[in-house]
C-alpha atoms as a PDB file:
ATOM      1  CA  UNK A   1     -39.934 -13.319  -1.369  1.00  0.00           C
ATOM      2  CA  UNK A   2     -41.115 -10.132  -3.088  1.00  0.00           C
ATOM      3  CA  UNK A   3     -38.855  -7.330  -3.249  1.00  0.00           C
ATOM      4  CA  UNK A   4     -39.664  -5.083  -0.631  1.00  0.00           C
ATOM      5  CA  UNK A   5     -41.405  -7.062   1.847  1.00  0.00           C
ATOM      6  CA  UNK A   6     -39.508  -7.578   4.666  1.00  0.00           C
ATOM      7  CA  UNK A   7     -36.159  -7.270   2.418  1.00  0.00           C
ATOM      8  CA  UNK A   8     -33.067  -8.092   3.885  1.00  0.00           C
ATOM      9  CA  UNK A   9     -31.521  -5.659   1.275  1.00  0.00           C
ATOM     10  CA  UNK A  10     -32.713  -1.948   1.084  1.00  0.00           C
ATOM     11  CA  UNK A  11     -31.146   0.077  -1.666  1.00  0.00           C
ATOM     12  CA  UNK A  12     -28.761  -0.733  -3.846  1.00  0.00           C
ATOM     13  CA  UNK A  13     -26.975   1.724  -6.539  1.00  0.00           C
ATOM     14  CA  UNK A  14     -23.589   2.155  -8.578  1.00  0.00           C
ATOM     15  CA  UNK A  15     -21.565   5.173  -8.915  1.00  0.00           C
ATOM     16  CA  UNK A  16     -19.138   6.286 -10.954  1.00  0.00           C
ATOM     17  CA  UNK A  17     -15.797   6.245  -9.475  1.00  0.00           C
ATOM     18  CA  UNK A  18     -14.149   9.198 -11.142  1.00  0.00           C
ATOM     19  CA  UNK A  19     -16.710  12.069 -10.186  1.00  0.00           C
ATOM     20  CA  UNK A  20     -18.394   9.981  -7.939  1.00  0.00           C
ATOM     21  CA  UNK A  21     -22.358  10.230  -9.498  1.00  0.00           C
ATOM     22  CA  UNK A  22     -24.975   7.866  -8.933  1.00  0.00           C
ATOM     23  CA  UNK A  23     -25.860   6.331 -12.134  1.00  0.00           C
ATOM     24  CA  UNK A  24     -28.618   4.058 -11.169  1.00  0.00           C
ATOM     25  CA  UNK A  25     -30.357   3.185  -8.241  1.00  0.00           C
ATOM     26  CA  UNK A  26     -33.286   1.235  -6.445  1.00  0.00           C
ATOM     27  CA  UNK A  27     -34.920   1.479  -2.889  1.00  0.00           C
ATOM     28  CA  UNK A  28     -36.029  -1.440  -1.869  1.00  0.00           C
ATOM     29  CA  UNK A  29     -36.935  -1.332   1.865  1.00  0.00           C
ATOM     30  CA  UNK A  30     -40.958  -0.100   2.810  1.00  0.00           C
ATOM     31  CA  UNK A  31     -40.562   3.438   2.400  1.00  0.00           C
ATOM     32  CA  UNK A  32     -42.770   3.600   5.496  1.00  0.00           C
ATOM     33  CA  UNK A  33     -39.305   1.937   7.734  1.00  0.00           C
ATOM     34  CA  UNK A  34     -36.731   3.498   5.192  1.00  0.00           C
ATOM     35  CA  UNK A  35     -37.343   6.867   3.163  1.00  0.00           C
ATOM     36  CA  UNK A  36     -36.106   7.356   0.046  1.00  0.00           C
ATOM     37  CA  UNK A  37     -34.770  10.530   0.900  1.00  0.00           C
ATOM     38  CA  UNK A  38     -32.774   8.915   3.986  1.00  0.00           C
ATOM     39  CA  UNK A  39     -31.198   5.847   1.575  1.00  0.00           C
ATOM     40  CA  UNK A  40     -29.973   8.038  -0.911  1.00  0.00           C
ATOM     41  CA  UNK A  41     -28.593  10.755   1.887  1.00  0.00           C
ATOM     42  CA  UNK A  42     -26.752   7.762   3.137  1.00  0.00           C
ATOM     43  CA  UNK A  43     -25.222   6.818  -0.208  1.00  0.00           C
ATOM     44  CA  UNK A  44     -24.332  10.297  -1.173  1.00  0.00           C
ATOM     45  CA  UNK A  45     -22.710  10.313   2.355  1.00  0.00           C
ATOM     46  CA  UNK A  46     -20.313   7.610   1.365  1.00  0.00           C
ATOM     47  CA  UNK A  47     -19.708   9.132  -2.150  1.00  0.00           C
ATOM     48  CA  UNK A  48     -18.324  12.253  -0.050  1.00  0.00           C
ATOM     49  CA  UNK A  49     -16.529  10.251   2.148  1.00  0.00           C
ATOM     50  CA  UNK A  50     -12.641  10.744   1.629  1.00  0.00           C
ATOM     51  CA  UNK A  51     -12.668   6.660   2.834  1.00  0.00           C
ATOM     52  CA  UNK A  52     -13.379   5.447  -1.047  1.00  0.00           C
ATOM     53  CA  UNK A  53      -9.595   6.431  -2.034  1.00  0.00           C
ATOM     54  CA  UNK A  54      -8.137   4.164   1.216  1.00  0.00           C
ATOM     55  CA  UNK A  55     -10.541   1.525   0.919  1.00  0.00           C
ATOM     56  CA  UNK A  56     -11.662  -0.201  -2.361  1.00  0.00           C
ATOM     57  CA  UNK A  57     -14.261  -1.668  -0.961  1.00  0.00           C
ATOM     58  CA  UNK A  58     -15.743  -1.443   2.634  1.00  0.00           C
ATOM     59  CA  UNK A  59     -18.509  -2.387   5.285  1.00  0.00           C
ATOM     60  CA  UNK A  60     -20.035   0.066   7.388  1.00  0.00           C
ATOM     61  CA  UNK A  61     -22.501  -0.086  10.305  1.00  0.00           C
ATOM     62  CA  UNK A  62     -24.807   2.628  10.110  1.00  0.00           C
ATOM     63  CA  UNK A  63     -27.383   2.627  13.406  1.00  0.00           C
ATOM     64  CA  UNK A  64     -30.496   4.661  10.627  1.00  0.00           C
ATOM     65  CA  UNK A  65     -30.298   1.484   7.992  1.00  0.00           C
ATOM     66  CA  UNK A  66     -28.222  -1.337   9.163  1.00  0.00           C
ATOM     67  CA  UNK A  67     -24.827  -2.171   7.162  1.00  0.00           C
ATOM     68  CA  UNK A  68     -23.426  -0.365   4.148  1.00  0.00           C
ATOM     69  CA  UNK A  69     -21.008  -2.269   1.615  1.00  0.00           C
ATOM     70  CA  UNK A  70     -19.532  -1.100  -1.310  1.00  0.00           C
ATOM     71  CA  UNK A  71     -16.881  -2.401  -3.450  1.00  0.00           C
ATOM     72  CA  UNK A  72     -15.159  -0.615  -6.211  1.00  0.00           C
ATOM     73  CA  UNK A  73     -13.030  -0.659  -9.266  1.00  0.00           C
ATOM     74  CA  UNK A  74     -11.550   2.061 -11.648  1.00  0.00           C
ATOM     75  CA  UNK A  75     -14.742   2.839 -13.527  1.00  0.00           C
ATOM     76  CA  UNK A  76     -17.553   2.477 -10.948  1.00  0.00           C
ATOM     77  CA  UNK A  77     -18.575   1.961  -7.304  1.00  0.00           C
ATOM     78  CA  UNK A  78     -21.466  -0.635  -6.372  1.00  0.00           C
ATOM     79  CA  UNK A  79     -22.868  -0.082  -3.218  1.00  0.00           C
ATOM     80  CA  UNK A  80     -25.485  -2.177  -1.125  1.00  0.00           C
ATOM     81  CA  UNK A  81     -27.022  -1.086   1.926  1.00  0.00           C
ATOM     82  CA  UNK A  82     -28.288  -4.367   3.967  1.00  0.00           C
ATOM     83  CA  UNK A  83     -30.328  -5.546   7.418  1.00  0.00           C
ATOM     84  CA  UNK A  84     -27.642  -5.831  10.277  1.00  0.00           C
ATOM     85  CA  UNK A  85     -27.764 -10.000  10.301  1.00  0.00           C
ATOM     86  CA  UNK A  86     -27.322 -10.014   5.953  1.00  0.00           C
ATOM     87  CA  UNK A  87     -24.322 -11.921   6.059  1.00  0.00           C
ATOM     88  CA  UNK A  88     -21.060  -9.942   4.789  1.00  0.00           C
ATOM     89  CA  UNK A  89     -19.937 -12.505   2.136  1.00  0.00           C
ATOM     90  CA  UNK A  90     -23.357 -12.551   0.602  1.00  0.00           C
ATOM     91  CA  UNK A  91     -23.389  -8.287   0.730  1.00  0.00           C
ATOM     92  CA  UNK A  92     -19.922  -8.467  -1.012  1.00  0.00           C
ATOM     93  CA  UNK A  93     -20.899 -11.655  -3.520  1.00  0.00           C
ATOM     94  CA  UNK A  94     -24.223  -9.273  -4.681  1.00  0.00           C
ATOM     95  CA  UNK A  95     -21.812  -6.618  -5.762  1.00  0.00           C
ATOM     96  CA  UNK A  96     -19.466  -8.672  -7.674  1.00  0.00           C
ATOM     97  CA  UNK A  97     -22.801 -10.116  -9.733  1.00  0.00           C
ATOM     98  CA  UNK A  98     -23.721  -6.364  -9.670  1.00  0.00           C
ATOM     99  CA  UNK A  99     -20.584  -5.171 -11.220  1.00  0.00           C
ATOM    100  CA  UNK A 100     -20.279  -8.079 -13.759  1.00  0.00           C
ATOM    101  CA  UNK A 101     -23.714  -7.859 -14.986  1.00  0.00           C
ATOM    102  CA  UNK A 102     -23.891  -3.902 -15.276  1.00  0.00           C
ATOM    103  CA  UNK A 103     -19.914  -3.858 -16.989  1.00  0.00           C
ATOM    104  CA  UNK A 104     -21.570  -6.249 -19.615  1.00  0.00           C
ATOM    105  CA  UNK A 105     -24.296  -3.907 -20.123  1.00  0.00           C
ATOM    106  CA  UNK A 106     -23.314  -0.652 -19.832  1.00  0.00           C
ATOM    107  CA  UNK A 107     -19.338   0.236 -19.132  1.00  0.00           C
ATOM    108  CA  UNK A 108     -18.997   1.531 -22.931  1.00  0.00           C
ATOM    109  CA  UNK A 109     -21.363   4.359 -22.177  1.00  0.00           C
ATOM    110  CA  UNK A 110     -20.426   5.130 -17.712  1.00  0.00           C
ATOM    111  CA  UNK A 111     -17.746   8.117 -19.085  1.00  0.00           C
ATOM    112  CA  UNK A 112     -20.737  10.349 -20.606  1.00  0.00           C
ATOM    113  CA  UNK A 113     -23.914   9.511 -18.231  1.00  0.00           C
ATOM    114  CA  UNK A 114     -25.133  11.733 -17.002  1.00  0.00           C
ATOM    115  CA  UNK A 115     -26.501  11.425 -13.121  1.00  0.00           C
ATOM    116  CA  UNK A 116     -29.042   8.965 -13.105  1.00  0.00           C
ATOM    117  CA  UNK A 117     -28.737   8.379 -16.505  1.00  0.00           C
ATOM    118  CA  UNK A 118     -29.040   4.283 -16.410  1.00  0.00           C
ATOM    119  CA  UNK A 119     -31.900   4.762 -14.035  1.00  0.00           C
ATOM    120  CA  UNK A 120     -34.508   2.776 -15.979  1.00  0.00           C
ATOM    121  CA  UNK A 121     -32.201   1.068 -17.860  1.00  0.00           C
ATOM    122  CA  UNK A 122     -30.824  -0.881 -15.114  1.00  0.00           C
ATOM    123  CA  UNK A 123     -33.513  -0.462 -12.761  1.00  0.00           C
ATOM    124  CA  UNK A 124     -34.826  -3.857 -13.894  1.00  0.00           C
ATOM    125  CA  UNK A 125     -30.940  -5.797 -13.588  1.00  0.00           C
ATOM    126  CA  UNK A 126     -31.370  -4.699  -9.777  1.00  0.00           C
ATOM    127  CA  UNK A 127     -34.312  -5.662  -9.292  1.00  0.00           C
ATOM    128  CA  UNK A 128     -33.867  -8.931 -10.604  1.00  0.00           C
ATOM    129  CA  UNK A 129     -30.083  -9.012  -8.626  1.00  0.00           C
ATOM    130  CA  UNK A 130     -32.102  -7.779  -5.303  1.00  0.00           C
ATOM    131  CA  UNK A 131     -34.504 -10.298  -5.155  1.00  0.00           C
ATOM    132  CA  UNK A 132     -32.173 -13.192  -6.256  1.00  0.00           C
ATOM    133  CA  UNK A 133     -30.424 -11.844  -3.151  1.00  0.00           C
ATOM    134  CA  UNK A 134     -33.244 -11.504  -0.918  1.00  0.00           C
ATOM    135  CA  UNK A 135     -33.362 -15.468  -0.765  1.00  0.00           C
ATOM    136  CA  UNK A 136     -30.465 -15.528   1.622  1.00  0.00           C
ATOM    137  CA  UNK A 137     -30.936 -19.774   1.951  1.00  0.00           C
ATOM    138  CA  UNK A 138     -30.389 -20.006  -1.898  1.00  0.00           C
ATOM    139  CA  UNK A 139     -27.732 -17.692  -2.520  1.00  0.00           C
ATOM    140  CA  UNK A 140     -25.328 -18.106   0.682  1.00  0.00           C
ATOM    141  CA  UNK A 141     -23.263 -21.311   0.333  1.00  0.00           C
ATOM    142  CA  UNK A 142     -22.492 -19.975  -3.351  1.00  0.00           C
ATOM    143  CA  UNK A 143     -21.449 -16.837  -1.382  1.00  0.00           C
ATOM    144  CA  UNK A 144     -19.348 -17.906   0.926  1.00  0.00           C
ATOM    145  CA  UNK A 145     -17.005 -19.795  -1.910  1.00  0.00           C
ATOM    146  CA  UNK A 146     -16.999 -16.596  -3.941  1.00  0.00           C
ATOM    147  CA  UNK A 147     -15.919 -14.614  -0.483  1.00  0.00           C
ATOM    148  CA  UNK A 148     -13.684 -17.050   0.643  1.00  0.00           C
ATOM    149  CA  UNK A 149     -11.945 -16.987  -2.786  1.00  0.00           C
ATOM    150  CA  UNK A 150     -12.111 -13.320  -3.069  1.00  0.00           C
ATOM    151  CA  UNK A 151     -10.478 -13.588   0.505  1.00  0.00           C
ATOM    152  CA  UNK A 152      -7.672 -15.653  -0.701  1.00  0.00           C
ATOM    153  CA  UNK A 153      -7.040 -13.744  -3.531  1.00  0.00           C
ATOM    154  CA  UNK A 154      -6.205 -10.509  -1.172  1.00  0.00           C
ATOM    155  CA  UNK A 155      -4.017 -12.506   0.905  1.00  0.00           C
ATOM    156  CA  UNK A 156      -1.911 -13.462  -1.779  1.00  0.00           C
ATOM    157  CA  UNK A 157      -1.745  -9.994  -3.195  1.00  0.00           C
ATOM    158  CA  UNK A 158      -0.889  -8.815   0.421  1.00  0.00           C
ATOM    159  CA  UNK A 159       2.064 -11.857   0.576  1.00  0.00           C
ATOM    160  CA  UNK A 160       3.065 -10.686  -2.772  1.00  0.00           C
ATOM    161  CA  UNK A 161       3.411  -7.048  -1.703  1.00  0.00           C
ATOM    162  CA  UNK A 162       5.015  -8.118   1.213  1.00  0.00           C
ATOM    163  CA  UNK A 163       7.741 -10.200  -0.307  1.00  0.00           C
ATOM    164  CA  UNK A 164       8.406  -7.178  -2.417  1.00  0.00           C
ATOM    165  CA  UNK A 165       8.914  -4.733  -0.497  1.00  0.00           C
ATOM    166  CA  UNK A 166      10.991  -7.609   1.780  1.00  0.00           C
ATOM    167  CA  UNK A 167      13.025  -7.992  -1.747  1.00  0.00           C
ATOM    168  CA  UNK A 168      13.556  -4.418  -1.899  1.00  0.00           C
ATOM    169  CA  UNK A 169      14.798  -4.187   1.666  1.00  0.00           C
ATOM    170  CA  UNK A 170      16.865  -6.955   1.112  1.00  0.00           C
ATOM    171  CA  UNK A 171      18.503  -4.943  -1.991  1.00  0.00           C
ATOM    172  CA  UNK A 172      18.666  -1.733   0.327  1.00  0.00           C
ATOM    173  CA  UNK A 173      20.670  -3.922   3.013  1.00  0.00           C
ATOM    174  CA  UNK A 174      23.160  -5.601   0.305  1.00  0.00           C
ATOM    175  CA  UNK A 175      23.529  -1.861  -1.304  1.00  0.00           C
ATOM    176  CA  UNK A 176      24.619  -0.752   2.314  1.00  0.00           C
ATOM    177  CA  UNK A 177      26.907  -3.674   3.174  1.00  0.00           C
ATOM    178  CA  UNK A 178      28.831  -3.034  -0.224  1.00  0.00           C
ATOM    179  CA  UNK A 179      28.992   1.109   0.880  1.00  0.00           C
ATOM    180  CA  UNK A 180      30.444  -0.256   4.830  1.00  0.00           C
ATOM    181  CA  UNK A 181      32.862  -2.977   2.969  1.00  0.00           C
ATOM    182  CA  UNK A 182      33.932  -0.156   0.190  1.00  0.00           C
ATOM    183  CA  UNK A 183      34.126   2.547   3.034  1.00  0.00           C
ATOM    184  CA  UNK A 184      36.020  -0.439   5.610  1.00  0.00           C
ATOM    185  CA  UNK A 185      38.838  -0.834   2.625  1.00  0.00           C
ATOM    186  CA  UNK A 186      39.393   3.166   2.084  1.00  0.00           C
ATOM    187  CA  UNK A 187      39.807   3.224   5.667  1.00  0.00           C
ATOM    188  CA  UNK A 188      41.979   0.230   5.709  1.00  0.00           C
ATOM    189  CA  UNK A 189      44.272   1.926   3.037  1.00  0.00           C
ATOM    190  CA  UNK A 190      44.523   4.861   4.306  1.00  0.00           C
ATOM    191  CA  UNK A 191      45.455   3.298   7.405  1.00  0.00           C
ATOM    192  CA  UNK A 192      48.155   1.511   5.793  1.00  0.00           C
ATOM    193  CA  UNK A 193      49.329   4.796   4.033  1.00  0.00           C
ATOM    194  CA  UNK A 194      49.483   6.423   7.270  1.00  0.00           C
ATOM    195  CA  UNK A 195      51.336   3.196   8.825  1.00  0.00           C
ATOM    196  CA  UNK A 196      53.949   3.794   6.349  1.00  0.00           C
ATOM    197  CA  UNK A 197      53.973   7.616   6.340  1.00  0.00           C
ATOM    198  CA  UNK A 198      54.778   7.599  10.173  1.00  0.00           C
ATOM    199  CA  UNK A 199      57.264   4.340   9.744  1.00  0.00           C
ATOM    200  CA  UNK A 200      59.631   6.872   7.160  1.00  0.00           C
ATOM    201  CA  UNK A 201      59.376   9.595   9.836  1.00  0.00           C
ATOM    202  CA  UNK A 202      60.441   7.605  12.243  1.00  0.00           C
ATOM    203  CA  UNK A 203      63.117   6.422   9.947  1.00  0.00           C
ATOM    204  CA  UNK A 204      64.583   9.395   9.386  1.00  0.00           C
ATOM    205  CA  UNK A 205      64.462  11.062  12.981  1.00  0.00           C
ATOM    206  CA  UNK A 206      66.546   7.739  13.768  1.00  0.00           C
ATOM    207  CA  UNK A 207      69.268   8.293  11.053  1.00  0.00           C
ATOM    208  CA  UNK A 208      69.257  11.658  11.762  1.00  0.00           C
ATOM    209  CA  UNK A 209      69.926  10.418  15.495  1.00  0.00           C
ATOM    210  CA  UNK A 210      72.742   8.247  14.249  1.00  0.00           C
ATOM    211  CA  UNK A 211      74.554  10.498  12.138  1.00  0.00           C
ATOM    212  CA  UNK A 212      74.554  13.101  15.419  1.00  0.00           C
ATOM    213  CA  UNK A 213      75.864  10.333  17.653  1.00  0.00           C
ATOM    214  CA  UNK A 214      78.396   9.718  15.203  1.00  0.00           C
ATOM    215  CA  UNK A 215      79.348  13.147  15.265  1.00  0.00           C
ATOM    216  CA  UNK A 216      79.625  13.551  18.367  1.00  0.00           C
ATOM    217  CA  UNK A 217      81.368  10.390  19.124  1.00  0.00           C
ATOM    218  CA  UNK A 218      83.755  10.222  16.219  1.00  0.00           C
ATOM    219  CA  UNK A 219      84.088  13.614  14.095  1.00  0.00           C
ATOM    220  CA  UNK A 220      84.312  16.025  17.471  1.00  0.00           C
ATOM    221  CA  UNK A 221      87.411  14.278  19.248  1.00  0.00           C
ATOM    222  CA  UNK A 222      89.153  13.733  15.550  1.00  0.00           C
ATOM    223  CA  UNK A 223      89.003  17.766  15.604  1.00  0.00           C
ATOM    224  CA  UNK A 224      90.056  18.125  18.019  1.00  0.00           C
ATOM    225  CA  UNK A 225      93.133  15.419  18.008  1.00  0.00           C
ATOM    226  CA  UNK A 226      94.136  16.863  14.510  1.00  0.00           C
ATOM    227  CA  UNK A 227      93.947  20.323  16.023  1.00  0.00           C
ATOM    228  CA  UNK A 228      96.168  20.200  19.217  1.00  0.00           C
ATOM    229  CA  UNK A 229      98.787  18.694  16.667  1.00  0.00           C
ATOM    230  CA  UNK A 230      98.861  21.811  14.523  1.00  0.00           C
ATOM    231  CA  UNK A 231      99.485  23.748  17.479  1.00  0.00           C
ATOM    232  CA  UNK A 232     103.436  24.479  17.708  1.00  0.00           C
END
């Protein structure tokens, strides 16, 4: 199918990431359904969109021109705007080719271009990319491997996340149950200290008991024995 007639992709560009400039671009839809003007409004919409630094890489329904994907790395962003039925996987497989075949050609020189500035020079590597694409019978199973793989590959990184941060919660907990055990045997001791503290009071207020008793029951009535028998 020629590019352009009745194209189940309809623009396609990459970005770079850091300022967020196009660097090359190509409409492909009948400018008669799609404008120019209205493709690259919706691209530059997404470029402003503060959704780029949550999501690396994104689909969006957009009712003016059907679904927007983009994916993204640390150098660039590769974007593909698509007919509402273009399957997801295939969207997302085209901008992995995209982004391998335009880093082989051109990542040494994204830092200096300036906007537009691989416009003709990798007009014809999306061209070729968007009508390889445009076949959806011929590209699709290949697709869905490279999706389901790419799928896989986040839901290990996820798991792996996940087990980390469970690891570090596990440390927290263990750090906490040390503090309780370490605060449970100051507590304990001074417990003890207190135990024995109130034990010697209690000690004392007893002898001190005693040795009253004892005067009163022995030393008192001696007195007074010895004293009647000094008295002539």
């Amino acid at each position: 199918m020629p590019v352009g007639q009745g194209a189940l992709i309809r623009f396609a560009a990459v970005c770079r990431r850091m300022d967020r400039i196009p660097l090359a671009s190509l409409a492909v839809a009948d400018p008669r359904d799609y404008s120019e003007d209205l493709l690259h409004n919706k691209m530059e919409r997404v470029l402003r969109s503060s959704g780029i630094d949550q999501h690396s890489r994104l689909t969006i329904n957009d009712h003016d021109v059907g679904f927007i994907h983009y994916d993204s790395d640390s150098i660039c962003l590769y974007l593909v705007m698509t007919s509402p039925d273009y399957p997801q996987r295939t969207a997302f497989s085209f901008l992995s080719e995209l982004r391998t075949q335009f880093q082989d050609r051109f990542e040494a020189d994204v830092s200096t271009a300036k906007p537009m500035g691989f416009s003709r020079a990798a007009r014809g590597l999306l061209k070729d990319l968007c009508a390889q694409y445009n076949v959806l019978e011929r590209v699709d199973k290949v697709a869905q491997v490279n999706f389901q793989v790419e799928e896989v590959k986040q839901t290990m990184q996820q798991n792996i996340q996940t087990v980390i941060q469970n690891q570090e919660n596990l440390e927290t907990l263990v750090d906490k149950s040390d503090m309780m055990r370490n605060e449970a045997y100051v507590f304990q001791k001074s417990a003890g200290e207190a135990k024995n503290k109130m034990w010697w009071q209690n000690t004392k207020m007893l002898i001190a008991l005693i040795l009253v008793v004892i005067l009163l029951v022995v030393v008192i009535p001696l007195a007074v024995h010895f004293s009647r028998k000094s008295t002539p």
